[in-house]
Every structure is written in C-alpha cells, then in structure tokens.
PDB file of N, CA and C in Angstrom:
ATOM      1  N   UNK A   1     101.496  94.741  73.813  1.00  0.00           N
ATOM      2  CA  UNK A   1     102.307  95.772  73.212  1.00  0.00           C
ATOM      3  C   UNK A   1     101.592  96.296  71.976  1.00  0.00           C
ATOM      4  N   UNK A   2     101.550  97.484  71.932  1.00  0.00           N
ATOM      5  CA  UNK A   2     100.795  98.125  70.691  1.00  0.00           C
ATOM      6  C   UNK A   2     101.768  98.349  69.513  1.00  0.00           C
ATOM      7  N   UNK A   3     101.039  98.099  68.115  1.00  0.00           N
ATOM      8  CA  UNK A   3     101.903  98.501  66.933  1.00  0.00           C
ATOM      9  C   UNK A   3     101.278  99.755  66.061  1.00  0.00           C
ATOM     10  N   UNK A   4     101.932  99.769  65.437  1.00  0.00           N
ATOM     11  CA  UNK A   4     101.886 101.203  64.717  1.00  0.00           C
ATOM     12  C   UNK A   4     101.434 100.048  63.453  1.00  0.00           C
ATOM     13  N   UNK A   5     100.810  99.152  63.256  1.00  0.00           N
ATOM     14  CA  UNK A   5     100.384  98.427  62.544  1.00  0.00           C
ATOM     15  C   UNK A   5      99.240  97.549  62.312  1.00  0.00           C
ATOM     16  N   UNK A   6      98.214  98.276  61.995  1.00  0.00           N
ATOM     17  CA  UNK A   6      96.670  97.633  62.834  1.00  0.00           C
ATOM     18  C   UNK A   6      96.720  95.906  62.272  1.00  0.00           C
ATOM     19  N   UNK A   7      96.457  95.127  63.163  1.00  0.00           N
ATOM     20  CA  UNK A   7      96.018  93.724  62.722  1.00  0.00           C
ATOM     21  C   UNK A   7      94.863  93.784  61.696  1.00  0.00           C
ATOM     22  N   UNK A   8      95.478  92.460  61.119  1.00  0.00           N
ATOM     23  CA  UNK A   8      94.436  92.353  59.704  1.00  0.00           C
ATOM     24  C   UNK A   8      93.411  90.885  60.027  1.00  0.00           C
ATOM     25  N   UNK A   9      92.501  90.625  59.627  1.00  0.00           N
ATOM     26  CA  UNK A   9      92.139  89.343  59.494  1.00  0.00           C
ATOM     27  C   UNK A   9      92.665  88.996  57.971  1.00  0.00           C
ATOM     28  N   UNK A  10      93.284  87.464  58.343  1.00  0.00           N
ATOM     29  CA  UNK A  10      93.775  86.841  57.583  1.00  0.00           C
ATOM     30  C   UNK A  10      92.809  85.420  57.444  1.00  0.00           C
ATOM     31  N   UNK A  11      92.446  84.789  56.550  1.00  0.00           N
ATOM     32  CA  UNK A  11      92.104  83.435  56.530  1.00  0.00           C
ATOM     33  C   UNK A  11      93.375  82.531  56.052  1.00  0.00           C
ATOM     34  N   UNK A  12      93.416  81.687  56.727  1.00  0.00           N
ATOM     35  CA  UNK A  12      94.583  80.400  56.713  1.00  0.00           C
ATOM     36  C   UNK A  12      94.090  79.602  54.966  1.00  0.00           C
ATOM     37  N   UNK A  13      93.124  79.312  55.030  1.00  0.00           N
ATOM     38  CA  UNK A  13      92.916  78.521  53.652  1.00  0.00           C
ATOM     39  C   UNK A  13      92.594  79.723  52.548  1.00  0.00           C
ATOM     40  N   UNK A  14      93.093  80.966  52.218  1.00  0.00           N
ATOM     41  CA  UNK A  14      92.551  81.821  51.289  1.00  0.00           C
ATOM     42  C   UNK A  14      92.911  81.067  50.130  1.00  0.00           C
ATOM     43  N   UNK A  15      91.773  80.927  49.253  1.00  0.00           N
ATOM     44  CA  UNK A  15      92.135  80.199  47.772  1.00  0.00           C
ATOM     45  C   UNK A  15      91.993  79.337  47.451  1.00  0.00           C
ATOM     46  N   UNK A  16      91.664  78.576  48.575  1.00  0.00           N
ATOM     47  CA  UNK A  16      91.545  76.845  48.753  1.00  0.00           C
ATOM     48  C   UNK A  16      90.413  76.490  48.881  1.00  0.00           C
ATOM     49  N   UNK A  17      89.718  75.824  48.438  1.00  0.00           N
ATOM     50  CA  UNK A  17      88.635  74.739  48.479  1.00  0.00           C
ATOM     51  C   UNK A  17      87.895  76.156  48.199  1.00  0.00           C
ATOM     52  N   UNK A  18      86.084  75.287  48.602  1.00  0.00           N
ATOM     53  CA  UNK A  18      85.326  76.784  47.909  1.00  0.00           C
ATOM     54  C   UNK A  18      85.191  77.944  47.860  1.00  0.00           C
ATOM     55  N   UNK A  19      86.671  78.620  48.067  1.00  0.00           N
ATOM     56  CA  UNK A  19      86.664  80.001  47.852  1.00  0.00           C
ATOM     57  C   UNK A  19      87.463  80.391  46.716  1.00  0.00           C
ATOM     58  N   UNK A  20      87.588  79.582  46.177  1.00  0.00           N
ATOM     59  CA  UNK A  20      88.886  79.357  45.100  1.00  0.00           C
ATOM     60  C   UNK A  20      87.464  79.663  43.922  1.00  0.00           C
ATOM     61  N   UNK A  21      86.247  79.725  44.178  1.00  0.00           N
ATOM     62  CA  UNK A  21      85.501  79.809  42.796  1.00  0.00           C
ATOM     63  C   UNK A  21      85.093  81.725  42.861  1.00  0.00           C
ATOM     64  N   UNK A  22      85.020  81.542  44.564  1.00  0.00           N
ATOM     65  CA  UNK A  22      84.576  83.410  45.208  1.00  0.00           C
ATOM     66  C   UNK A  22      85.358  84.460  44.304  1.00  0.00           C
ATOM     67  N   UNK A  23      85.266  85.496  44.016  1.00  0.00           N
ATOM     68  CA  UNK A  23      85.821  86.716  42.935  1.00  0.00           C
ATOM     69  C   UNK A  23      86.611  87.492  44.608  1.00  0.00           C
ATOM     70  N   UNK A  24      88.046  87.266  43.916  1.00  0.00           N
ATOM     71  CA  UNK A  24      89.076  87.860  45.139  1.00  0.00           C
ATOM     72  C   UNK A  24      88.671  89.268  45.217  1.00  0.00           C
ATOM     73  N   UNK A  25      88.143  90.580  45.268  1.00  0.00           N
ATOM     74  CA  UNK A  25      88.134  92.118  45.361  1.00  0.00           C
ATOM     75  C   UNK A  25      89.606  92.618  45.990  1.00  0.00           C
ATOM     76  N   UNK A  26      90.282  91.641  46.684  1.00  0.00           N
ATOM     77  CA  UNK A  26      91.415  92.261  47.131  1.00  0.00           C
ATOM     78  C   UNK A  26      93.121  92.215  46.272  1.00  0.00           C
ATOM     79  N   UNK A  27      93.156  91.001  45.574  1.00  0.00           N
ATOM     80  CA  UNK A  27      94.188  90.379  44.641  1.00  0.00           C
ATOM     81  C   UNK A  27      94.176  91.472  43.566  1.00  0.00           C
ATOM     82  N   UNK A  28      95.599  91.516  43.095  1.00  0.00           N
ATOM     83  CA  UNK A  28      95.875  92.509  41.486  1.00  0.00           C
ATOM     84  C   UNK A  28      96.131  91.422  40.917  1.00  0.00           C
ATOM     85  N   UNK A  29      95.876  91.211  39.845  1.00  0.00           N
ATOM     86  CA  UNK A  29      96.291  90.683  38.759  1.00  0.00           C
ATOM     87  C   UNK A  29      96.616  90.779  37.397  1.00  0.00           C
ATOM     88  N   UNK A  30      97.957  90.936  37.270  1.00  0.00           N
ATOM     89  CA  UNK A  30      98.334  91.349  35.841  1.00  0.00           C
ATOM     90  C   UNK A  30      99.021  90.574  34.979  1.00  0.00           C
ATOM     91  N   UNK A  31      98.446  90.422  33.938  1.00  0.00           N
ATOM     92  CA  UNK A  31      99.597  89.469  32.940  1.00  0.00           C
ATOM     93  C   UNK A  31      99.144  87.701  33.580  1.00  0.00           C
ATOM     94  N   UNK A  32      98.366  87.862  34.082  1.00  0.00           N
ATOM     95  CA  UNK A  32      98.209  86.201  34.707  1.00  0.00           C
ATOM     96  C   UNK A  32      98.603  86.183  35.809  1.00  0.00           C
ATOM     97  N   UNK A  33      99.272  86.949  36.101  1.00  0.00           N
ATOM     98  CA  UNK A  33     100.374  86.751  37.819  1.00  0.00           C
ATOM     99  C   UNK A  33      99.541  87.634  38.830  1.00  0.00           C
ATOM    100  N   UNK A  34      99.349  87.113  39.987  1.00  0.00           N
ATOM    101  CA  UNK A  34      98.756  87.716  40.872  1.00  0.00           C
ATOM    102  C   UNK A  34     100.555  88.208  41.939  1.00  0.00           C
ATOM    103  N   UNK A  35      99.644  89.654  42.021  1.00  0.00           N
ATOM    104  CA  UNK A  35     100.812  90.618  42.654  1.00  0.00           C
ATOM    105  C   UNK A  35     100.438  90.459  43.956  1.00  0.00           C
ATOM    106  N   UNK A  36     101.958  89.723  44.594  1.00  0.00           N
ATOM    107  CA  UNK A  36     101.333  89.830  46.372  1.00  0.00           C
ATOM    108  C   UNK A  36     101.700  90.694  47.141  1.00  0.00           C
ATOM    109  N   UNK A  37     100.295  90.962  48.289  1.00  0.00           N
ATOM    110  CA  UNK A  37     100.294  92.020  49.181  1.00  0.00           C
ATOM    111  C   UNK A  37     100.365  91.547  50.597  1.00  0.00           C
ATOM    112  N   UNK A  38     100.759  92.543  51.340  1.00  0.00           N
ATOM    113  CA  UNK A  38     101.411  92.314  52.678  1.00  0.00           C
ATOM    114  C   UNK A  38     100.479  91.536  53.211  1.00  0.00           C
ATOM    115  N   UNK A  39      99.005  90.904  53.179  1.00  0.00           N
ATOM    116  CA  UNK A  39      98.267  90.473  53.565  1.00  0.00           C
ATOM    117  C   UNK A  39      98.557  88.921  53.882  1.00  0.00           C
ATOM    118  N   UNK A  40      99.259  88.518  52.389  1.00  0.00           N
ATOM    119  CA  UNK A  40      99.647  87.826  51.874  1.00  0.00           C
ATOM    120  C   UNK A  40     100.489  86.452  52.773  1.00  0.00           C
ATOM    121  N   UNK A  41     101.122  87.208  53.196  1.00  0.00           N
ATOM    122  CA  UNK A  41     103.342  87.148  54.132  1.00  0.00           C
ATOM    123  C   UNK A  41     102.869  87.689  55.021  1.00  0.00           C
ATOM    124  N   UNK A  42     102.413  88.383  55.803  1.00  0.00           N
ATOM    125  CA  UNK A  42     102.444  89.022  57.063  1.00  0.00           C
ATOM    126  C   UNK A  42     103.745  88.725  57.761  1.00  0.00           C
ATOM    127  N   UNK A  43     102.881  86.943  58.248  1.00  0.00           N
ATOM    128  CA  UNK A  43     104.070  87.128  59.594  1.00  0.00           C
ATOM    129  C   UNK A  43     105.665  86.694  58.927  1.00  0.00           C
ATOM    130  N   UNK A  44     105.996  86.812  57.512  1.00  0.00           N
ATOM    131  CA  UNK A  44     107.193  86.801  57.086  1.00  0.00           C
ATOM    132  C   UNK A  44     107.835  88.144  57.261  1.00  0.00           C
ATOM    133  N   UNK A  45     106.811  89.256  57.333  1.00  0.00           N
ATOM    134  CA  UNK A  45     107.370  90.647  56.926  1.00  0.00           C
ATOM    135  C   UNK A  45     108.179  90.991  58.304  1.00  0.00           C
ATOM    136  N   UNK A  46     108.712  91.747  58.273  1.00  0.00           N
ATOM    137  CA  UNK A  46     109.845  93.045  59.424  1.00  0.00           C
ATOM    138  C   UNK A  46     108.829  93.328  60.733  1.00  0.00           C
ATOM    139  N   UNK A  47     107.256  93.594  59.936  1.00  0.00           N
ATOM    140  CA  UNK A  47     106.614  94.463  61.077  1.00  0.00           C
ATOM    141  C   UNK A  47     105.892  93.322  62.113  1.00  0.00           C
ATOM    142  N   UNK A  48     106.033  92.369  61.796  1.00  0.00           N
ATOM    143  CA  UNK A  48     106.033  90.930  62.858  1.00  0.00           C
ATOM    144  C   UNK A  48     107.083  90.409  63.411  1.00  0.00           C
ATOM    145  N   UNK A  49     108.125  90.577  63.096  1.00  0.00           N
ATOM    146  CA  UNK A  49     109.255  90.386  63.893  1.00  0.00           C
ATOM    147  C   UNK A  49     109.411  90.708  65.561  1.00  0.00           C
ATOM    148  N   UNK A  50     109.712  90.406  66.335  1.00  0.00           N
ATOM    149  CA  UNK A  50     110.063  90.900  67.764  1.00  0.00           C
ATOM    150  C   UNK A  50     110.548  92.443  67.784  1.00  0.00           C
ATOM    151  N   UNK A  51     110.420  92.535  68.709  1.00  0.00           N
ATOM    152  CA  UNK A  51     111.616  93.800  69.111  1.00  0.00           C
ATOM    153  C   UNK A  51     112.919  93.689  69.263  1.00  0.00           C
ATOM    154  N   UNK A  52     113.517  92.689  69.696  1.00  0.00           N
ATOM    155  CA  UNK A  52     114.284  92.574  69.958  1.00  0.00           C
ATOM    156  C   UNK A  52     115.104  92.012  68.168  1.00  0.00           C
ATOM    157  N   UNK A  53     114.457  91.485  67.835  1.00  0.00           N
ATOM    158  CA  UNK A  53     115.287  91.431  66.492  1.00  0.00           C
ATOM    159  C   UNK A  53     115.523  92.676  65.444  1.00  0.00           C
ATOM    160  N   UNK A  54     114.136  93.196  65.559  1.00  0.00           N
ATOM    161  CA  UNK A  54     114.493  94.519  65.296  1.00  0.00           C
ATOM    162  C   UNK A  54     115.911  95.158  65.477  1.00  0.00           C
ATOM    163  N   UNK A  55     115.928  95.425  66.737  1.00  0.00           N
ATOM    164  CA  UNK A  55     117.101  96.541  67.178  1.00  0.00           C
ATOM    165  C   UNK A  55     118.370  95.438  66.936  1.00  0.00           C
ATOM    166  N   UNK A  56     118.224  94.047  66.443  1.00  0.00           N
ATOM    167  CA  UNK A  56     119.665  93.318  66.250  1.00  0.00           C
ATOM    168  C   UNK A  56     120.349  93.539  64.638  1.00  0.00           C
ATOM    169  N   UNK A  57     119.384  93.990  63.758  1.00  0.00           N
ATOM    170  CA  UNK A  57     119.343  93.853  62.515  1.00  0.00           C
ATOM    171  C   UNK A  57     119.624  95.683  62.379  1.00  0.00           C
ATOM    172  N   UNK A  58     119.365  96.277  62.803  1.00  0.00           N
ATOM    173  CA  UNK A  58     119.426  98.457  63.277  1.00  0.00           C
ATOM    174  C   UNK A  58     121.063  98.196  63.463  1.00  0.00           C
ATOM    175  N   UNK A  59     121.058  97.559  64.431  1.00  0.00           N
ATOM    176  CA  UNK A  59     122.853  97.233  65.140  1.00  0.00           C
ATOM    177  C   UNK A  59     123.937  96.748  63.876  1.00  0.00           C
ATOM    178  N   UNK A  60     123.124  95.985  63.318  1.00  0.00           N
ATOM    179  CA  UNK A  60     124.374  95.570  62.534  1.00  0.00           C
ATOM    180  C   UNK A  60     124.304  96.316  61.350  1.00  0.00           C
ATOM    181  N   UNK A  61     123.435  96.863  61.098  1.00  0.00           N
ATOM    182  CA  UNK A  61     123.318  97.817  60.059  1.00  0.00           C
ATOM    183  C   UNK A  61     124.436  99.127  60.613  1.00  0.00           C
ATOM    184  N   UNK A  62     123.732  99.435  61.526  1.00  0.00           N
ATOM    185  CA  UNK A  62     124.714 100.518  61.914  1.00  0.00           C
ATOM    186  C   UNK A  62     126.317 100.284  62.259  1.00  0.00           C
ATOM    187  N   UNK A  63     126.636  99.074  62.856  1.00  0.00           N
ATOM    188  CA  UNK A  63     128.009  98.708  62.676  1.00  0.00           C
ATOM    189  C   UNK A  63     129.130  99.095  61.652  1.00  0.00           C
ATOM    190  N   UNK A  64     127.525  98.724  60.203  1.00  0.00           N
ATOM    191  CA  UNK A  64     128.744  98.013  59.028  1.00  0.00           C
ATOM    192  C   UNK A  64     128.942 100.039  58.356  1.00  0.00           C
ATOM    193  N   UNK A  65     127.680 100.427  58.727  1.00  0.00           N
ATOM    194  CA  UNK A  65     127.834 101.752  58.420  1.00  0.00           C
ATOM    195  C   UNK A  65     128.946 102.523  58.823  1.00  0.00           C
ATOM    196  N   UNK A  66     128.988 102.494  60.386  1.00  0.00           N
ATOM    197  CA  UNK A  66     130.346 103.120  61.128  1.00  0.00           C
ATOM    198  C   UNK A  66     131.400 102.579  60.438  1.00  0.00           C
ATOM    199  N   UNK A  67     131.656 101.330  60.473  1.00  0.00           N
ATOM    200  CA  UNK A  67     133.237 100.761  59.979  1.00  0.00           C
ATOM    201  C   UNK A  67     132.889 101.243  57.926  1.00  0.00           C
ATOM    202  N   UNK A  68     132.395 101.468  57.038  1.00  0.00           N
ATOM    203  CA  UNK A  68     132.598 102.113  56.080  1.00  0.00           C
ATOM    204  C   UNK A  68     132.775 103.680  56.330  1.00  0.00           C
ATOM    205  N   UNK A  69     132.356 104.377  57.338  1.00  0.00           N
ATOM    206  CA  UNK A  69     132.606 105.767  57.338  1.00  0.00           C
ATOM    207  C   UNK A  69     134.078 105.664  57.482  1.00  0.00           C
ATOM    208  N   UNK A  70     134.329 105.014  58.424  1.00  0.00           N
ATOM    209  CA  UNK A  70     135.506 105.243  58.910  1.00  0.00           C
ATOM    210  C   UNK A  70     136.941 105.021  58.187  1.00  0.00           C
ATOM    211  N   UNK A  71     136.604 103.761  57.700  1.00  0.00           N
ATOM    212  CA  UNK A  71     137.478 103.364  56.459  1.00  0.00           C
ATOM    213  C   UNK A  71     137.825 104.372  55.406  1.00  0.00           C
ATOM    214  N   UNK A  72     136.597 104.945  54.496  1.00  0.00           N
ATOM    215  CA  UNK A  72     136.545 106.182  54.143  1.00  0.00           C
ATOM    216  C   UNK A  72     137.223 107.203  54.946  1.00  0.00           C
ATOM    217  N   UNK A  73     137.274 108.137  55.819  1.00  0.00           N
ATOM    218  CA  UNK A  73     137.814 108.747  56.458  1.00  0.00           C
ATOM    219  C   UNK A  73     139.329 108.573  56.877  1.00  0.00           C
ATOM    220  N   UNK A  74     139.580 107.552  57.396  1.00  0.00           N
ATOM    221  CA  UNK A  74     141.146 106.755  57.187  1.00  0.00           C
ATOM    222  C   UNK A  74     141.601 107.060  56.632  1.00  0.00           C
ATOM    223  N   UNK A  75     141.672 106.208  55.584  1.00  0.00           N
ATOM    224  CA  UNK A  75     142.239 105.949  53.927  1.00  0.00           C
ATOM    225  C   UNK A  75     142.509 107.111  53.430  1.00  0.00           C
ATOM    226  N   UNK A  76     141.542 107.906  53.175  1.00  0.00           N
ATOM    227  CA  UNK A  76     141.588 109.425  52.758  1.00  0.00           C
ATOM    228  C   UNK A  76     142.754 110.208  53.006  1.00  0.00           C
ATOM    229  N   UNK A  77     142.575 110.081  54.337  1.00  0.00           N
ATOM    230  CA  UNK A  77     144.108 110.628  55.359  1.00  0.00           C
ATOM    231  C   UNK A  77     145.813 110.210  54.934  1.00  0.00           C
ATOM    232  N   UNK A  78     145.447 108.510  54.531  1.00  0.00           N
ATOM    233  CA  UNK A  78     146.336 108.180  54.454  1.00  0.00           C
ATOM    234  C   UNK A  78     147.598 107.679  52.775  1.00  0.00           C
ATOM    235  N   UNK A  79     146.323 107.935  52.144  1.00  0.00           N
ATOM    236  CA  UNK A  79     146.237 107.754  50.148  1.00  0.00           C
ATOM    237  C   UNK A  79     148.003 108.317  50.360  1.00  0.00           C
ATOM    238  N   UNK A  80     148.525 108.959  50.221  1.00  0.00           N
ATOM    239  CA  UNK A  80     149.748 109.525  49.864  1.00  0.00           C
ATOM    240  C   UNK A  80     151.204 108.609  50.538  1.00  0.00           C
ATOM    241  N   UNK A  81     150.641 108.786  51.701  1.00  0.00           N
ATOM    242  CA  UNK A  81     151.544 107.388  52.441  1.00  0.00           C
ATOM    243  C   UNK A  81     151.686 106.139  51.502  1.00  0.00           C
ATOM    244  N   UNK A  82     150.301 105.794  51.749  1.00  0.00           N
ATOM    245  CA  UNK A  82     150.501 104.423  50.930  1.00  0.00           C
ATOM    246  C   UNK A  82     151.076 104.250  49.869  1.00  0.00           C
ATOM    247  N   UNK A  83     150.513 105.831  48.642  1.00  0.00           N
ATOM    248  CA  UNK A  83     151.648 105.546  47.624  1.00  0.00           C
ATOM    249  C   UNK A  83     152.747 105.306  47.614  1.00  0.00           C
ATOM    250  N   UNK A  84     153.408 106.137  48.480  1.00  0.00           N
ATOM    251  CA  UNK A  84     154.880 106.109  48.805  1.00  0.00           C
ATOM    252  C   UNK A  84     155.530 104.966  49.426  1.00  0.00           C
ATOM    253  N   UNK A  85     154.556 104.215  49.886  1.00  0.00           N
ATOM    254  CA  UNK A  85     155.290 102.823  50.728  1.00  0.00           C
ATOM    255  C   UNK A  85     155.300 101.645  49.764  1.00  0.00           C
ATOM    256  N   UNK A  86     154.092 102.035  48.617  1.00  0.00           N
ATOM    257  CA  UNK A  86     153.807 100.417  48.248  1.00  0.00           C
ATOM    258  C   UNK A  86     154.004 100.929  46.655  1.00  0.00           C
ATOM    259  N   UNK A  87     155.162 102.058  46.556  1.00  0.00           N
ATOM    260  CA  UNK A  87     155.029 102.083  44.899  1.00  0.00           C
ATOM    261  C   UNK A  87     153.934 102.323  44.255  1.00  0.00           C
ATOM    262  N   UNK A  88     152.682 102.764  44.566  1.00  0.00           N
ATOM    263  CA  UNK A  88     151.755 102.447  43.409  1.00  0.00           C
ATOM    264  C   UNK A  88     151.055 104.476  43.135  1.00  0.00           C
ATOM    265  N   UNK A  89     150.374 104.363  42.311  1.00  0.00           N
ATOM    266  CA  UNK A  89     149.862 105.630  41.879  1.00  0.00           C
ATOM    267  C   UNK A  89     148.653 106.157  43.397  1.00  0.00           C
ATOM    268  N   UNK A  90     148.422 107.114  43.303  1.00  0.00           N
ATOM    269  CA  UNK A  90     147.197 107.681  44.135  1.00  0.00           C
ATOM    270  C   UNK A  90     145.708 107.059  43.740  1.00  0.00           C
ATOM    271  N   UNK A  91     145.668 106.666  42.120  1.00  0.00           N
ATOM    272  CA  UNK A  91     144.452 106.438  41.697  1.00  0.00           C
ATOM    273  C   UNK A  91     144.167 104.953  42.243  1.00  0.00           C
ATOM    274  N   UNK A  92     145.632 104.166  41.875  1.00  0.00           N
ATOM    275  CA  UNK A  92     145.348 103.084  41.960  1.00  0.00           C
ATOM    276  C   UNK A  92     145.091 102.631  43.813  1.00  0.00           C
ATOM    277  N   UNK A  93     145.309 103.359  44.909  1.00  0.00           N
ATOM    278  CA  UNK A  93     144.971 102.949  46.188  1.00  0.00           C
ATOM    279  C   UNK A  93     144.096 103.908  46.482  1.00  0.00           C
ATOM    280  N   UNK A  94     143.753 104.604  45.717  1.00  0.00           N
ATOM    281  CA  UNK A  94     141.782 105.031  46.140  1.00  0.00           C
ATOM    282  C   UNK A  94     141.031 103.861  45.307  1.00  0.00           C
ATOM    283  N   UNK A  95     141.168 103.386  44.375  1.00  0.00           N
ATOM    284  CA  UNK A  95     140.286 102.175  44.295  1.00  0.00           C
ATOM    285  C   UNK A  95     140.382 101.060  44.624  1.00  0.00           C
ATOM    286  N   UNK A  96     141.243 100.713  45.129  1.00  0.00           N
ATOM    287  CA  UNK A  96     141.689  99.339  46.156  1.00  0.00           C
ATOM    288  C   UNK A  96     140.638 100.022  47.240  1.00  0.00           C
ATOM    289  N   UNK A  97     140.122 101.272  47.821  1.00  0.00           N
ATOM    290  CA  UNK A  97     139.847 101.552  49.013  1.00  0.00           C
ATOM    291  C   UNK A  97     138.289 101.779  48.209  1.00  0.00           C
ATOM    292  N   UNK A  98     137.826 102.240  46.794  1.00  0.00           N
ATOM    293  CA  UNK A  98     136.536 101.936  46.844  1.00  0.00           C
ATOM    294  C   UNK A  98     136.625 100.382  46.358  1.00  0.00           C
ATOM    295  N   UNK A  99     136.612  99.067  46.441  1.00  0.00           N
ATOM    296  CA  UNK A  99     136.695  97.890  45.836  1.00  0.00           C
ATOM    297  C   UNK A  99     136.675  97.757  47.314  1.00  0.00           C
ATOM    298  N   UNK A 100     137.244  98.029  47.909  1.00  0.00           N
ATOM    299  CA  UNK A 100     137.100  97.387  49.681  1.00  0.00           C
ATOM    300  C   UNK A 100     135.680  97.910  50.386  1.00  0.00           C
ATOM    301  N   UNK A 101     134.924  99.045  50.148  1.00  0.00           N
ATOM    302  CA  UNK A 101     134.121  99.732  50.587  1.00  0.00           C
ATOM    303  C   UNK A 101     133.174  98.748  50.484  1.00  0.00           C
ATOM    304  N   UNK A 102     132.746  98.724  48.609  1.00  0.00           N
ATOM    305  CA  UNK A 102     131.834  97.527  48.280  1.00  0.00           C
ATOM    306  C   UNK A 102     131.887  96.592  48.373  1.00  0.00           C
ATOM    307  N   UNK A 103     132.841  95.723  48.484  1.00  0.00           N
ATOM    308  CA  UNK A 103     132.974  93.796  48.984  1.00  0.00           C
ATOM    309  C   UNK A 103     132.759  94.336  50.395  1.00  0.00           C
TER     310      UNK A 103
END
C-alpha cells in the first residue's frame, strides 16, 4: 500500500554508544533541550497507524461533531419552552446548553 508519506531511514540506536560523540546535523537544540522531530516517534505518529484505525478515530470524531450540531440546533428551538416549564430565565438555559456542549 502506498503513502503519501515517503519512508525515512531511521537507526534504532541513534545517540547511543559511538554516535553519541558524532555532531547530530539533523537535531534543534535550544536552551539545552533538544526539539523532537517526526523522525524521532514515527511509528507513534497518526501517519503509521493502519487504515483502519484511521477511519475509527474520523468516525468518532464525526459522531461527537453531529451530536453537538444537533444539540445546538435542538435546544435553540426549544430555549423558550424550557423557560416556561422549568421557571428559569432564557439566559440561564442557553448556558446550561453551552456548559453541556463543552463537558
């Protein structure tokens, strides 16, 4: 299967034993801290993942997206009702409905 991500050579011991004296050309280093690059993590990153996990992690993303549109959209509809059923102001059950959006 082809990626939209050319393979890198990686060495397994980078840093270790006598290369640890070699001058890195590829490492940033600022402040003492070396800044890590995708080279780094590879197969931790997204673009090593399967396919199939891919499109599981798209899915639930998109799930949680639909059920906040919708909620939004609802609620909206319904703000005036609710005041009227549960006693409370308009302001105060649009932010019960943004406080629900974000948790």
């Amino acid at each position: 299967m082809a990626t939209a991500v050319p393979e890198t050579e990686r060495d397994p011991n980078y840093g270790e034993g006598r290369e640890l004296e070699q001058e890195k050309t590829d490492r940033i280093i600022k402040n003492d801290k070396i800044e890590l690059q995708d080279s780094d993590a590879w197969d931790k990153l997204g673009y090593s993942f399967p396919t199939w996990r891919k499109w599981q992690i798209l899915g639930v993303v998109f799930l949680i997206q639909i059920s906040m549109n919708m909620n939004a959209s609802m609620y909206a509809n319904g703000v005036a009702h609710i005041s009227e059923e549960f006693g409370i102001s308009k302001q105060v059950s649009v932010t019960r409905r943004m406080i629900k959006n974000i948790c």
